[in-house]
N, C-alpha and C. Protein backbone atom coordinates (compact mmCIF):
# COMPACT_ATOMS: atom_id res chain seq x y z
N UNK A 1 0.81 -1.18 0.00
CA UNK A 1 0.00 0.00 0.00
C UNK A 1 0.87 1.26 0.00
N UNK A 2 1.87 1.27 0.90
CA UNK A 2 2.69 2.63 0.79
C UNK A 2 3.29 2.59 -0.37
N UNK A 3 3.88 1.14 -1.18
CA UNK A 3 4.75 2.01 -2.65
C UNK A 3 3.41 2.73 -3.76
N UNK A 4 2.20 1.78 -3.41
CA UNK A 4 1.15 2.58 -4.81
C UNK A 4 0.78 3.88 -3.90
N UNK A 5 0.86 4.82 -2.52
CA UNK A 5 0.58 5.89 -2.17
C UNK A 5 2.04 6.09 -2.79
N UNK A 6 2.61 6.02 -2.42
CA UNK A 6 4.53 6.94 -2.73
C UNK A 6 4.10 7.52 -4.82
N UNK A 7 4.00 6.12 -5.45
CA UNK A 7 3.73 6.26 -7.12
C UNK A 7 2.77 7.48 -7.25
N UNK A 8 1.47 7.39 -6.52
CA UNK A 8 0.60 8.06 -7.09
C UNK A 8 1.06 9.43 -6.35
N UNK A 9 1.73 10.11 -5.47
CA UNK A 9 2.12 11.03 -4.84
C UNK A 9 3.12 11.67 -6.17
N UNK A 10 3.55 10.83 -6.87
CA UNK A 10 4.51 11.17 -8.11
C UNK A 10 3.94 11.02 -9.60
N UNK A 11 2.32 10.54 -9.15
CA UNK A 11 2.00 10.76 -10.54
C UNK A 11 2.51 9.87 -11.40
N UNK A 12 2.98 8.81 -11.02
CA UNK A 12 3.42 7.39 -12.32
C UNK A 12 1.95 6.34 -12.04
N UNK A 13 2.06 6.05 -13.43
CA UNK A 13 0.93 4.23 -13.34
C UNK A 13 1.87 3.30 -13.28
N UNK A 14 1.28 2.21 -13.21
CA UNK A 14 1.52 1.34 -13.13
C UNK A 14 1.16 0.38 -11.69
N UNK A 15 2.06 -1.03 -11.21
CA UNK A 15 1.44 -1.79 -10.08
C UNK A 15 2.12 -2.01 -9.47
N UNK A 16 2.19 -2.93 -8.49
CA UNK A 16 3.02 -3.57 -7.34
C UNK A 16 2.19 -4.16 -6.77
N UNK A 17 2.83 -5.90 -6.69
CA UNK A 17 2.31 -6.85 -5.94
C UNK A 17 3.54 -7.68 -5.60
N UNK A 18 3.04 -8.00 -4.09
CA UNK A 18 3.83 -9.16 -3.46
C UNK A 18 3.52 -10.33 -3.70
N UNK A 19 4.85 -11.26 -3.77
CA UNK A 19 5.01 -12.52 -4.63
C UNK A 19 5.23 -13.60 -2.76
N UNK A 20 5.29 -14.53 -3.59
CA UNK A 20 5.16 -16.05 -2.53
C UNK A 20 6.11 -15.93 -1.73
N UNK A 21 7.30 -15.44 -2.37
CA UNK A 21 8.75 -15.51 -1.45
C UNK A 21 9.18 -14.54 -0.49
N UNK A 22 8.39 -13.51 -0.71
CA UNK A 22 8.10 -12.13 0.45
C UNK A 22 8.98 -10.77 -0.31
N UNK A 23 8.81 -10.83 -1.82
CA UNK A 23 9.25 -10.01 -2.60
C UNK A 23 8.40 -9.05 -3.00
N UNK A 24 8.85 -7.90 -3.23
CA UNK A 24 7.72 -6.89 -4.10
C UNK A 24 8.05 -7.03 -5.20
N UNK A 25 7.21 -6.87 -6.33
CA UNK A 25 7.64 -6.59 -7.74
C UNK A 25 6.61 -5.15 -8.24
N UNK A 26 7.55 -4.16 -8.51
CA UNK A 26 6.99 -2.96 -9.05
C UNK A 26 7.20 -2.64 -10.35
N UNK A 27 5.67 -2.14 -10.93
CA UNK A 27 6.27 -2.05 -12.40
C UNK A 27 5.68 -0.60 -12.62
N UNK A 28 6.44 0.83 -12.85
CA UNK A 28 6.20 2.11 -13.01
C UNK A 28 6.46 2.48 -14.21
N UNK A 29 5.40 3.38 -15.10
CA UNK A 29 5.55 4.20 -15.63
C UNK A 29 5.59 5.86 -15.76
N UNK A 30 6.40 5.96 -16.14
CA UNK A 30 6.28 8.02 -16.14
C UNK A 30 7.75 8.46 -16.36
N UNK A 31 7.84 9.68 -16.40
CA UNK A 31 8.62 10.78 -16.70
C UNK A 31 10.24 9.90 -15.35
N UNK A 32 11.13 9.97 -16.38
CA UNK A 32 12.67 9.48 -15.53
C UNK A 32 12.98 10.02 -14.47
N UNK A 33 12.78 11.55 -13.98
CA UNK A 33 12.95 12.19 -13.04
C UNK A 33 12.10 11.36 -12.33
N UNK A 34 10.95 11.68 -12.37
CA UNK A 34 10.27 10.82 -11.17
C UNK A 34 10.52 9.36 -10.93
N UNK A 35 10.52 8.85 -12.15
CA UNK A 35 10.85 6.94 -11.58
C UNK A 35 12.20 6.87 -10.98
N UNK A 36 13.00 7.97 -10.85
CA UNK A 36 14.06 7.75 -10.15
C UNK A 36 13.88 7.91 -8.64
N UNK A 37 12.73 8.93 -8.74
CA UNK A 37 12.84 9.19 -7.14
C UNK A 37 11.85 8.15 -6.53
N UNK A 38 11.36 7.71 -7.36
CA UNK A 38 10.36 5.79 -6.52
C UNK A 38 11.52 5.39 -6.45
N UNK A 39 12.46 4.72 -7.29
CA UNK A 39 13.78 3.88 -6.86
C UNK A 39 14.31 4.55 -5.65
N UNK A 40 14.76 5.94 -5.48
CA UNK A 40 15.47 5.92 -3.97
C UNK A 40 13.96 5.53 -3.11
N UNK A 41 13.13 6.11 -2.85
CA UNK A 41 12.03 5.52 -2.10
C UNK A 41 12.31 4.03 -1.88
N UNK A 42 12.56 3.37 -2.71
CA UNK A 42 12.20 1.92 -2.43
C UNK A 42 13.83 1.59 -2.32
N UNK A 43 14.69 2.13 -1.99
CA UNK A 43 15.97 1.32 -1.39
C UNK A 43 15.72 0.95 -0.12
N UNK A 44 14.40 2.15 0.13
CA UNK A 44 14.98 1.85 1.73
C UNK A 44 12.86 1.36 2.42
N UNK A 45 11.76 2.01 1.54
CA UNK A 45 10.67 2.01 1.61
C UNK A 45 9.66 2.33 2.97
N UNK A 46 8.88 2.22 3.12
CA UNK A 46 7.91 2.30 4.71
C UNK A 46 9.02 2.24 5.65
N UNK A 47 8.63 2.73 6.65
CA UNK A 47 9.43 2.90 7.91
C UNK A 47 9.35 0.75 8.40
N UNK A 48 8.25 0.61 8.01
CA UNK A 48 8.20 -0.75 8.80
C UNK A 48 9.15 -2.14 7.90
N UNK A 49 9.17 -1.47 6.71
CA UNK A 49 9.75 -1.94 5.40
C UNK A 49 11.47 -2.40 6.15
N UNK A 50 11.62 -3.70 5.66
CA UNK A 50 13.60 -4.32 5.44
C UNK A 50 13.73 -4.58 4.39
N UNK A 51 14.71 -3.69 3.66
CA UNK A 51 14.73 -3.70 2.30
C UNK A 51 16.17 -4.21 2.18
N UNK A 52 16.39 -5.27 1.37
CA UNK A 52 17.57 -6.23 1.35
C UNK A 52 18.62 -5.95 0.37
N UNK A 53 17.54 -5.54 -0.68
CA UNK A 53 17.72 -5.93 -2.41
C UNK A 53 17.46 -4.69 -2.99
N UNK A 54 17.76 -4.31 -4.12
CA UNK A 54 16.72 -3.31 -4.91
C UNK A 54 17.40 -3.89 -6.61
N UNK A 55 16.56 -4.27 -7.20
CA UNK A 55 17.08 -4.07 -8.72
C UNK A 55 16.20 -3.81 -10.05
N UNK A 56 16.66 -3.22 -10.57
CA UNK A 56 15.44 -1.95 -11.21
C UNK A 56 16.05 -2.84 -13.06
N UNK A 57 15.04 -2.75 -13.78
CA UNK A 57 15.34 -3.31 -14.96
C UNK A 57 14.06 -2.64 -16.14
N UNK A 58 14.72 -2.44 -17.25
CA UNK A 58 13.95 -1.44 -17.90
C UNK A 58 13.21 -2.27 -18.89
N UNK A 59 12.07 -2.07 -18.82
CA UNK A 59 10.71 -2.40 -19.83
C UNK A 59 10.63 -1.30 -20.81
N UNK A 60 9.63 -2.59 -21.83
CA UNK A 60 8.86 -1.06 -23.34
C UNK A 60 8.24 -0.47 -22.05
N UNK A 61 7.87 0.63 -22.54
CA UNK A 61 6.68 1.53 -21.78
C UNK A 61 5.33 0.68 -22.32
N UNK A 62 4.50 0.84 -21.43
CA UNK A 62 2.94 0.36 -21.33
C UNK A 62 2.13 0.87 -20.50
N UNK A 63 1.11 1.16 -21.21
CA UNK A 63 -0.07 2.29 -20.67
C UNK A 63 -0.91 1.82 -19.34
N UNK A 64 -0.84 2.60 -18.86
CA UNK A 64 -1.67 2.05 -17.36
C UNK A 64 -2.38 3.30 -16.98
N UNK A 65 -3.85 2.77 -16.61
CA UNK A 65 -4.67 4.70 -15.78
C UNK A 65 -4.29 4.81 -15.18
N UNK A 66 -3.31 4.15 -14.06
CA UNK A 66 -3.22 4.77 -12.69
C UNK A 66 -2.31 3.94 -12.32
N UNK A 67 -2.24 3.99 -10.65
CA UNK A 67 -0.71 2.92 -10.41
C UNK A 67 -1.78 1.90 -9.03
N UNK A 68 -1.80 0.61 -9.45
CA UNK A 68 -2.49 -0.12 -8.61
C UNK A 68 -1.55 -1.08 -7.80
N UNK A 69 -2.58 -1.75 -6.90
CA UNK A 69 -2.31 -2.93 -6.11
C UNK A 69 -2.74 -4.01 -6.59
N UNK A 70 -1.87 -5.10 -7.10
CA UNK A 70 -2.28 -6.48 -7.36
C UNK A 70 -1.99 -7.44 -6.88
């Protein structure tokens, strides 16, 4: 819930859902300035957040209304 509040605070679409193994997977679209500043956000994420890992890998762009939870 806090990375799709953080996205939509920046105005990117796209989603984020947690997987079986206790991973997030985020997928953002928008303007580079901003998807950079979700990546520092998510080095470190929610205060309650242990963030281990971070690795960011670039997709085509794909249209999304908004930035959801799946």
């Amino acid at each position: 819930m806090a990375t799709c509040q953080q996205a939509n605070l920046l105005g990117l679409t796209g989603w984020v859902r947690n997987l079986e193994d206790g991973r997030v997977e985020v997928l953002a679209c928008g303007e580079a300035p901003l998807l950079e500043e979700l990546r520092k956000w998510l080095t470190h994420g929610p205060s309650m957040a242990k963030v281990l890992n971070l690795e960011c890998v670039k997709v085509d762009y794909q249209e999304y209304p908004d930035f959801s939870i799946r």
